[in-house]
Protein backbone atom coordinates (compact mmCIF):
# COMPACT_ATOMS: atom_id res chain seq x y z
CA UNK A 1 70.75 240.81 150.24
CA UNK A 2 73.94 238.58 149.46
CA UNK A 3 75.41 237.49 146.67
CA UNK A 4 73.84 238.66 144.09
CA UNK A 5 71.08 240.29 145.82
CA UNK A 6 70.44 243.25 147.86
CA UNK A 7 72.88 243.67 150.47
CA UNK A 8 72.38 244.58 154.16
CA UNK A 9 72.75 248.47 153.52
CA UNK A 10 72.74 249.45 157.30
CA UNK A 11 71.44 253.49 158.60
CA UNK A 12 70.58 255.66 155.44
CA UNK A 13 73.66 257.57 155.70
CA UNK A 14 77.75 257.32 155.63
CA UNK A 15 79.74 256.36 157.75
CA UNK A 16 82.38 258.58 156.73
CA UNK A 17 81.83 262.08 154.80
CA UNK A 18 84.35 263.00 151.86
CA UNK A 19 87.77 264.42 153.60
CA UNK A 20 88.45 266.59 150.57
CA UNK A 21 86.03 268.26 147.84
CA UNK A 22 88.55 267.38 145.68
CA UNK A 23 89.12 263.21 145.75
CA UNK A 24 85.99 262.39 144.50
CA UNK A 25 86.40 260.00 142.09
CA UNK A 26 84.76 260.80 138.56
CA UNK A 27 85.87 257.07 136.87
CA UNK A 28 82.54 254.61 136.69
CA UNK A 29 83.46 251.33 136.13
CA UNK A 30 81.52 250.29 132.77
CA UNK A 31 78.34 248.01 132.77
CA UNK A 32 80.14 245.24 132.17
CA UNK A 33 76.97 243.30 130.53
CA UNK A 34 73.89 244.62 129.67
CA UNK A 35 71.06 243.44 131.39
CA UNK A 36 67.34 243.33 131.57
CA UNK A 37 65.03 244.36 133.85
CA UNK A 38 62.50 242.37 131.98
CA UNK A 39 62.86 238.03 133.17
CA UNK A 40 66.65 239.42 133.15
CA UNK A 41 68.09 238.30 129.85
CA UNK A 42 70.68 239.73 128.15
CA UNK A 43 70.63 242.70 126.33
CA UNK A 44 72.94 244.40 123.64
CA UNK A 45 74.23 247.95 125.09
CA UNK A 46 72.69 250.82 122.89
CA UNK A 47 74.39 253.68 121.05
CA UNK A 48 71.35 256.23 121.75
CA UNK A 49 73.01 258.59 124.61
CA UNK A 50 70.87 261.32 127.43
CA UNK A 51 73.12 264.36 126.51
CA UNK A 52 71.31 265.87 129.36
CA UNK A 53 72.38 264.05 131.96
CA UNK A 54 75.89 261.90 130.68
CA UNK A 55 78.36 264.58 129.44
CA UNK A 56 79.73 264.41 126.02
CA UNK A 57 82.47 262.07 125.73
CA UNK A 58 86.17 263.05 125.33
CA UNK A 59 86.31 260.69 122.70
CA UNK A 60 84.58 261.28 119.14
CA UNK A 61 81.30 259.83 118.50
CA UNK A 62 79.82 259.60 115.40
CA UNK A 63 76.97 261.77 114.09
CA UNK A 64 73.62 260.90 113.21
CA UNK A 65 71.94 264.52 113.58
CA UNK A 66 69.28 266.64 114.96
CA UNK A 67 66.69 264.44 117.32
CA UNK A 68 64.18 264.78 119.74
CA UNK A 69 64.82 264.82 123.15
CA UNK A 70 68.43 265.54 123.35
CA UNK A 71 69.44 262.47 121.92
CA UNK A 72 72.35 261.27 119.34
CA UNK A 73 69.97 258.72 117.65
CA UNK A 74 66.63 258.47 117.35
CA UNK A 75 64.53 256.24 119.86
CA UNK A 76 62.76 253.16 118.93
CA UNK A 77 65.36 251.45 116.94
CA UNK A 78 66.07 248.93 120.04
CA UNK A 79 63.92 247.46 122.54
CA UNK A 80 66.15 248.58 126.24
CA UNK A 81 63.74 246.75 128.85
CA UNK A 82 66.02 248.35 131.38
CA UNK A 83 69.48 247.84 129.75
CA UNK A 84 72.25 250.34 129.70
CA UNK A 85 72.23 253.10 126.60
CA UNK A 86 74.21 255.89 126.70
CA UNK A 87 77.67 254.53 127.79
CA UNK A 88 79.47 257.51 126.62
CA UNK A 89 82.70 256.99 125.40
CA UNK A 90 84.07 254.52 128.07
CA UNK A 91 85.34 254.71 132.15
CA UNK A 92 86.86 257.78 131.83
CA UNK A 93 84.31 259.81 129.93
CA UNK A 94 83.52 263.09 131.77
CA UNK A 95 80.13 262.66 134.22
CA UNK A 96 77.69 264.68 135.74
CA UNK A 97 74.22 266.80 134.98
CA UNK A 98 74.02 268.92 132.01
CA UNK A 99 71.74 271.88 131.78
CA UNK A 100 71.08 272.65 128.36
CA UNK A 101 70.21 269.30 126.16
CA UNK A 102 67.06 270.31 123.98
CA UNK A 103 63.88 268.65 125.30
CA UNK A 104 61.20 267.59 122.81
CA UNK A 105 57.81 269.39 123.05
CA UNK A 106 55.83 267.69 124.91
CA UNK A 107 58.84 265.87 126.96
CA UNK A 108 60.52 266.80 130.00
CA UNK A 109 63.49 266.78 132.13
CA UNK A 110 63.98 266.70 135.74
CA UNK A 111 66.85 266.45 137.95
CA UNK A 112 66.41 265.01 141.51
CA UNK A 113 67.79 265.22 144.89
CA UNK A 114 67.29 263.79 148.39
CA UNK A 115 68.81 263.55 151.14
CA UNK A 116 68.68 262.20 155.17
CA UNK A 117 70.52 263.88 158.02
CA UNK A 118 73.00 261.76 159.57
CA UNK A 119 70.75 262.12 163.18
CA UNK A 120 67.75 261.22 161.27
CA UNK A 121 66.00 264.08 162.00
CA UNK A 122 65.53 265.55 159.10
CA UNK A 123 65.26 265.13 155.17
CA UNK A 124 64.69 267.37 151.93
CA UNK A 125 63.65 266.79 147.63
CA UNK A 126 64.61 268.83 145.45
CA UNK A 127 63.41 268.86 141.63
CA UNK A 128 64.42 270.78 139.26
CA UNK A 129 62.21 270.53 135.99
CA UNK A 130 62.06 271.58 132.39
CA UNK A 131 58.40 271.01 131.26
CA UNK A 132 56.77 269.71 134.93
CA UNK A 133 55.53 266.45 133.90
CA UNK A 134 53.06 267.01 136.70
CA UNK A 135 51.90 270.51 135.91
CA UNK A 136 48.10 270.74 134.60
CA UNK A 137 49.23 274.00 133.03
CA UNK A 138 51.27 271.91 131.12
CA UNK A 139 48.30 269.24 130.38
CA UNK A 140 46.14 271.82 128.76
CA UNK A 141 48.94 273.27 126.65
CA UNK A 142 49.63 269.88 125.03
CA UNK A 143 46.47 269.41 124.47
CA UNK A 144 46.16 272.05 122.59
CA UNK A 145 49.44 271.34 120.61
CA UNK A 146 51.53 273.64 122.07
CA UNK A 147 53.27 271.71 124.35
CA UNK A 148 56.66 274.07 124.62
CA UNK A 149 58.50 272.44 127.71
CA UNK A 150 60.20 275.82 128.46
CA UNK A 151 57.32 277.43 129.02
CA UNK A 152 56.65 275.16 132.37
CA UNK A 153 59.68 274.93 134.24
CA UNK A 154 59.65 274.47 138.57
CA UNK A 155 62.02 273.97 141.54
CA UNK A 156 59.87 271.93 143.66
CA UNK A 157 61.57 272.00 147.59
CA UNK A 158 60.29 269.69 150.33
CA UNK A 159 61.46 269.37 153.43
CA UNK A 160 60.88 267.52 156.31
CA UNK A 161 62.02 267.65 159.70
CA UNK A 162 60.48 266.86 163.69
CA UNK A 163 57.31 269.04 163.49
CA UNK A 164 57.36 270.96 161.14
CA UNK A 165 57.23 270.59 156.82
CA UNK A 166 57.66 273.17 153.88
CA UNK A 167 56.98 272.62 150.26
CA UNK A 168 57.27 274.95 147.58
CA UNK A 169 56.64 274.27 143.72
CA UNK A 170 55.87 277.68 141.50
CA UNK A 171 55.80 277.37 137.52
CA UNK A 172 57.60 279.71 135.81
CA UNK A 173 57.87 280.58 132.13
CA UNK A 174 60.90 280.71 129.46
CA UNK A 175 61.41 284.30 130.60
CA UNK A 176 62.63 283.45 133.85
CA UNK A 177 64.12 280.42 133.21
CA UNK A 178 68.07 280.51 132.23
CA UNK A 179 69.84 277.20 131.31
CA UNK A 180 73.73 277.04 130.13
CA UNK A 181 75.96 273.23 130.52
CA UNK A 182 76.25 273.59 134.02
CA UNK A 183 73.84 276.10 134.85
CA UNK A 184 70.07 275.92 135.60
CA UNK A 185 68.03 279.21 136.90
CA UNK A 186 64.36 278.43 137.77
CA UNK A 187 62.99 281.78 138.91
CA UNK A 188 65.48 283.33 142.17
CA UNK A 189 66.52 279.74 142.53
CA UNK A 190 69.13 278.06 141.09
CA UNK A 191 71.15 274.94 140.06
CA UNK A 192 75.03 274.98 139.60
CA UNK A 193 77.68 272.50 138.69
CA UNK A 194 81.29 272.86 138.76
CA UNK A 195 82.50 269.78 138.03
CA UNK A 196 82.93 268.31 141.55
CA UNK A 197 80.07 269.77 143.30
CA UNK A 198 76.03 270.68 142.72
CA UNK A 199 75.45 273.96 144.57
CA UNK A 200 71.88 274.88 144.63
CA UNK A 201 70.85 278.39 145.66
CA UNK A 202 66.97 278.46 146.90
CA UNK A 203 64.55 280.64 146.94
CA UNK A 204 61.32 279.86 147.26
CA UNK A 205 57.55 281.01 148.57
CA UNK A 206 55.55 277.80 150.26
CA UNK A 207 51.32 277.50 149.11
CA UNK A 208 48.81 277.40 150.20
CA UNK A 209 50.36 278.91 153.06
CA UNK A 210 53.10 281.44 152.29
CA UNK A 211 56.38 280.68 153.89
CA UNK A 212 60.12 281.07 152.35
CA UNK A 213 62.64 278.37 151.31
CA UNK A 214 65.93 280.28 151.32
CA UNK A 215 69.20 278.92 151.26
CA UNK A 216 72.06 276.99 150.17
CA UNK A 217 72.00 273.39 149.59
CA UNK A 218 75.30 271.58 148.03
CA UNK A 219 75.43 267.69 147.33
CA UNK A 220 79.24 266.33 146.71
CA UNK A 221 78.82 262.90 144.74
CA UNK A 222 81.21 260.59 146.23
CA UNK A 223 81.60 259.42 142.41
CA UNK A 224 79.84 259.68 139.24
CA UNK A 225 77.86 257.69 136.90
CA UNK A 226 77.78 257.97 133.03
CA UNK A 227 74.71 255.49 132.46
CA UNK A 228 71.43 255.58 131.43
CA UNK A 229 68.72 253.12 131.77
CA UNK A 230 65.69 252.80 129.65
CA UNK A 231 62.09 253.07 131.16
CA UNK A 232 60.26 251.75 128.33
CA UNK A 233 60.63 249.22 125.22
CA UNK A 234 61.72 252.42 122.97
CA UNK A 235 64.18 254.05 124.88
CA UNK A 236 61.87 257.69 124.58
CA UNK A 237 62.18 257.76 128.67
CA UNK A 238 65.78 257.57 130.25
CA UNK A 239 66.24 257.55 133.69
CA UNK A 240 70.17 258.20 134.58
CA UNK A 241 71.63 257.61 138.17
CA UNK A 242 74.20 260.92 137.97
CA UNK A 243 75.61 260.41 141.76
CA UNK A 244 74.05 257.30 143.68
CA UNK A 245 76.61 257.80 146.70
CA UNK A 246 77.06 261.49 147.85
CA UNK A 247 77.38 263.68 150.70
CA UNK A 248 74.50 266.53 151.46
CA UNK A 249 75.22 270.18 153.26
CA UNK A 250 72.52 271.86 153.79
CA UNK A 251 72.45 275.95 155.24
CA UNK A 252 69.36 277.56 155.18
CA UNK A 253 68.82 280.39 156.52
CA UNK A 254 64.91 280.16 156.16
CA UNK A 255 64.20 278.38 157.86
CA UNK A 256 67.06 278.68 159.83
CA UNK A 257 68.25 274.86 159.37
CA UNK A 258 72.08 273.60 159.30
CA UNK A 259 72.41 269.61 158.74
CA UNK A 260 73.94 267.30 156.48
CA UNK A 261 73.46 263.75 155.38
CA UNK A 262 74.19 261.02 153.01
CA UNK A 263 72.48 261.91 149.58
CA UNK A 264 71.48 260.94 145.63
CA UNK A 265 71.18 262.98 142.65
CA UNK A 266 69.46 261.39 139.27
CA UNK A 267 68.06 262.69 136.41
CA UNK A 268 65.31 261.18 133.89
CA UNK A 269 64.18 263.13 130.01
CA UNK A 270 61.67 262.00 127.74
CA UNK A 271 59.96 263.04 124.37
CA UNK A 272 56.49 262.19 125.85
CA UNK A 273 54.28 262.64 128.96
CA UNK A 274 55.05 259.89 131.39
CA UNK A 275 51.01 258.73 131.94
CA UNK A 276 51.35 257.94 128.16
CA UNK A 277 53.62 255.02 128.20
CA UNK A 278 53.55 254.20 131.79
CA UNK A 279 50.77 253.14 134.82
CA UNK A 280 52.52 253.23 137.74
CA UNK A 281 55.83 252.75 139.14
CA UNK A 282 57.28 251.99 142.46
CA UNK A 283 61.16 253.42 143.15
CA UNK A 284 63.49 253.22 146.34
CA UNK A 285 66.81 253.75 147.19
CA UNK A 286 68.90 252.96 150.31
CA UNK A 287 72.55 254.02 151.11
CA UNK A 288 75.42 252.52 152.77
CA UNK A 289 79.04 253.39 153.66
CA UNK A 290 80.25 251.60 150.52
CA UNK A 291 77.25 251.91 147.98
CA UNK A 292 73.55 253.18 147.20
CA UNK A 293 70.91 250.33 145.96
CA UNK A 294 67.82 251.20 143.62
CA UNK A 295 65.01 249.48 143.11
CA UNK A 296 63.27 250.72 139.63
CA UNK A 297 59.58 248.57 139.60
CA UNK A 298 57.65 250.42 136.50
CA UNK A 299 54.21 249.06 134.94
CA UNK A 300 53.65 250.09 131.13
CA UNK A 301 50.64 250.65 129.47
CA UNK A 302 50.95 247.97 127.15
CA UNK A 303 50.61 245.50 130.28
CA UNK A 304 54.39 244.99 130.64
CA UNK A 305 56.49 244.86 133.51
CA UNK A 306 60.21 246.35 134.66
CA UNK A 307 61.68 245.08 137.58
CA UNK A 308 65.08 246.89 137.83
CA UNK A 309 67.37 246.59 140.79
CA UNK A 310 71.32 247.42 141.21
CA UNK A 311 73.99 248.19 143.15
CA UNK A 312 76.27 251.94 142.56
CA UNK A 313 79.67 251.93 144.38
CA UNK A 314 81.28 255.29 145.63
CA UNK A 315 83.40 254.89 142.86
CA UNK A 316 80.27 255.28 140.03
CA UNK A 317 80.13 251.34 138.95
CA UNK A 318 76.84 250.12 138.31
CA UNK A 319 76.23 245.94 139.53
CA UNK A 320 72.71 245.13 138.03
CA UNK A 321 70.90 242.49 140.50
CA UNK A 322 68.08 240.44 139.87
CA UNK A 323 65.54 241.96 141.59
CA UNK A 324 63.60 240.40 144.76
CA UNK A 325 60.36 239.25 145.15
CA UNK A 326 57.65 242.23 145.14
CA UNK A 327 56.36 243.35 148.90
CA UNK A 328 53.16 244.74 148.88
CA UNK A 329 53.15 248.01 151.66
CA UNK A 330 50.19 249.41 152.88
CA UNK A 331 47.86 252.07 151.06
CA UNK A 332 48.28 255.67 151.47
CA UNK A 333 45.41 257.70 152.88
CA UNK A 334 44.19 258.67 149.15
CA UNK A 335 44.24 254.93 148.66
CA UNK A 336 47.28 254.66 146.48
CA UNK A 337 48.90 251.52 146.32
CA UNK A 338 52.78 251.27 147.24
CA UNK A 339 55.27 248.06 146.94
CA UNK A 340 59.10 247.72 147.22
CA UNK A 341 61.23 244.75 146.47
CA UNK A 342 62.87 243.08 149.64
CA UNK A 343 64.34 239.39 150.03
CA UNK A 344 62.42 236.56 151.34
CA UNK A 345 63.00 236.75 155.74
CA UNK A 346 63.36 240.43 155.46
CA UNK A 347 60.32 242.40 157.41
CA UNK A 348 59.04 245.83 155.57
CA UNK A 349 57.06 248.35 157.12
CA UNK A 350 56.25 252.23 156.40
CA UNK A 351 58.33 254.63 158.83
CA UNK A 352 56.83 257.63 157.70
CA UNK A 353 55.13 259.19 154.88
CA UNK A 354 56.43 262.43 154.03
CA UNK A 355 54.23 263.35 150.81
CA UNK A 356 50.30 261.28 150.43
CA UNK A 357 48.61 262.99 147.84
CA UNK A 358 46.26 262.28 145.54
CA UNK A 359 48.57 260.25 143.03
CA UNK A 360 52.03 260.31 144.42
CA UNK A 361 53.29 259.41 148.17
CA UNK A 362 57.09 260.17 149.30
CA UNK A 363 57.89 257.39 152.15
CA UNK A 364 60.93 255.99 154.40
CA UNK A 365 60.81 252.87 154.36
CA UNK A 366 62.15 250.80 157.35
CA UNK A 367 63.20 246.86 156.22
CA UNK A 368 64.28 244.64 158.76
CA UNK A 369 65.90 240.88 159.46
CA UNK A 370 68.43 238.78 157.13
CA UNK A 371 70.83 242.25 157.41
CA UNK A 372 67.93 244.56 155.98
CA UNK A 373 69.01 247.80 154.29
CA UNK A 374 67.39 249.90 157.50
CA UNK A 375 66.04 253.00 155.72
CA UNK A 376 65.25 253.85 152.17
CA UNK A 377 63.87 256.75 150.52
CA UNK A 378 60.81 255.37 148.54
CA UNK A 379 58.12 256.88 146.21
CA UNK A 380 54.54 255.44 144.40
CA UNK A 381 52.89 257.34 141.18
CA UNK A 382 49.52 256.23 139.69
CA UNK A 383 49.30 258.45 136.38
CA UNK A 384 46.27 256.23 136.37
CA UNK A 385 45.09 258.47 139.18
CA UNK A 386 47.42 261.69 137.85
CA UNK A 387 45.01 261.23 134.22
CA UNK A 388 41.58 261.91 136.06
CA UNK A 389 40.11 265.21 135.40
CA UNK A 390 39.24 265.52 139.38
CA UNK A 391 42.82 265.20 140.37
CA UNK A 392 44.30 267.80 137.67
CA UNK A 393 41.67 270.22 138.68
CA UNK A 394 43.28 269.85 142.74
CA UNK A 395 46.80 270.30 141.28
CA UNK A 396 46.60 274.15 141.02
CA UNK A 397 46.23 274.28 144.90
CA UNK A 398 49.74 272.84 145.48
CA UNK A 399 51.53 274.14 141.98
CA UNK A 400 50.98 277.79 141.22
CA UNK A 401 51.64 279.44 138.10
CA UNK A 402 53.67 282.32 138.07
CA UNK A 403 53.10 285.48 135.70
CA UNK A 404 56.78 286.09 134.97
């Protein structure tokens, strides 16, 4: 897009990779106005702040006490179609994922990576999550009332590559689950951040068919961003963009894989279960050598609508864009219906699917003409589809439950 749309965002990788581990820049350039996803009118910025994903500030905040979620102040005091909440404590605030915010019962946090190689040959997910939104284990503990997000935590590792794919996603309870600021331990797996780096040590056992994930993957954000973006009209579901523009290594040693890429780390929380509040959403993201652009499409229950696009430098600024007009892609094999945003003259086709199941498909996404982005990482959910009994009986086939 130009101007103040999309721009042409070439191959999903960099051009360049980061000379030094060390000059990654940790400034993000402040939202300078508060936007909405919602017919794009302006917002005010909120004071409510995603502990668990924006780092405390250097500078004091006031306190408003113990919350839900993680959270300074209580949700629901603002409508934040989409705006900016949690700008903590200006440009120069510290950035970056934090391990050990409280999560409600019954909410969640996850913390997400992907990644391409630069020879397009292969690709990898990784998500890390405290109470697995997805997990029917979960499900029946909530309904029940005891909805204790520790108890359910997962490392969920997919990867993709030229004939051959691996996916791993075990439950595991509070017992094996350690979490400190910049530490998360899921199991033998683990998630570490030392202030310039995320270093994530895997180890993992593929189902159905047992296989092992075991390695080393380490993502080096080019810079970092200290905003988060409400989901819904309360501001109970955050979804923060913690590196948009960042550099991938990946050494495994099963199975025996060596590549890196360009990559994206985010992070969303939230004091509810996501098919509660929301329908469907649609979510892409495309890299270039200079920036990373999002597309956020999400349909609420209540019939409402967020279209949320912008544009993340390597530098950890955030442009919001009015977003472009809906393109409807074709259905996945379990009939579940996928759309991106893309400018008028621009073609958009599927180039592969890497995940179709039942209520959620992982896709690249090729879009062409007018200086189209080339490839983006894309993803449909139906909880419409994830709320049937049919589908969360099918769930324990992919998601085991460990004893430990």
């Amino acid at each position: 897009m130009r101007a103040k749309h999309l721009r042409s965002a070439g191959a999903l990788r960099p051009e360049h990779r980061p000379t030094s581990r060390d000059d990654h820049g940790h400034d993000a350039a402040g939202l300078r106005a508060a936007v909405s996803g919602d017919r794009r009118s302006a917002l005010r910025q909120r004071d409510a702040r995603l502990e668990g994903f924006v780092q405390p500030s250097r500078v004091a905040q006031p306190h408003s006490g113990t919350v839900p979620g993680g959270w300074q102040h209580p949700p629901g005091t603002r409508r934040a179609d989409g705006g900016a909440v949690g700008i903590d404590g200006g440009e120069r605030a510290a950035r970056g994922p934090r391990f050990d915010a409280p999560v409600a019962p019954d909410g969640y946090a996850w913390w997400y990576v992907d990644a391409l190689s630069d020879d397009g040959r292969h690709g990898l997910t990784i998500i890390a999550f405290v109470g697995s939104v997805f997990s029917p284990y979960y499900a029946l503990a909530r309904s029940r009332g005891a909805g204790d997000p520790s108890q359910h935590c997962a490392l969920n590792v997919a990867l993709y590559g030229e004939g051959f794919k691996r996916w791993a996603l075990t439950e595991r309870r509070s017992a094996s689950v350690r979490r400190s600021r910049s530490t998360l331990a899921i199991g033998p797996s683990s998630l570490s951040w030392d202030g310039t780096a995320l270093t994530i040590a895997i180890d993992e056992i593929t189902f159905p068919l047992p296989s092992r994930i075991r390695g080393t993957v380490r993502l080096f954000p080019a810079g970092l961003c200290g905003h988060a973006f409400a989901l819904d009209h309360d501001g109970r579901h955050l979804w923060s963009p913690i590196a948009p523009c960042a550099q991938v290594e990946v050494a495994l040693t099963a199975p025996a894989l060596r590549w890196s890429g360009a990559g994206y780390l985010d992070g969303n929380a939230g004091d509810a279960p996501l098919e509660s509040v929301f329908s469907r959403w649609h979510w892409s993201r495309a890299s270039t050598p200079t920036s990373t652009l999002v597309h956020y499409d999400v349909d609420r229950r209540d019939g409402s609508n967020l279209a949320f696009s912008a544009r993340f430098d390597r530098s950890g600024s955030v442009e919001p864009l009015p977003a472009p007009p809906r393109v409807t892609l074709p259905r996945t094999g379990w009939g579940i219906e996928r759309s991106t945003r893309a400018d008028p003259g621009q073609k958009v086709r599927i180039a592969k699917t890497f995940e179709d199941t039942p209520f959620y498909a992982r896709s690249l996404v090729a879009i062409e003409g007018d200086g189209g982005p080339g490839m983006a990482m894309h993803e449909s959910l139906s909880l419409e589809r994830f709320r049937t009994r049919w589908v969360k009986w099918l769930l324990p086939f992919r998601m085991p439950r460990s004893r430990r």
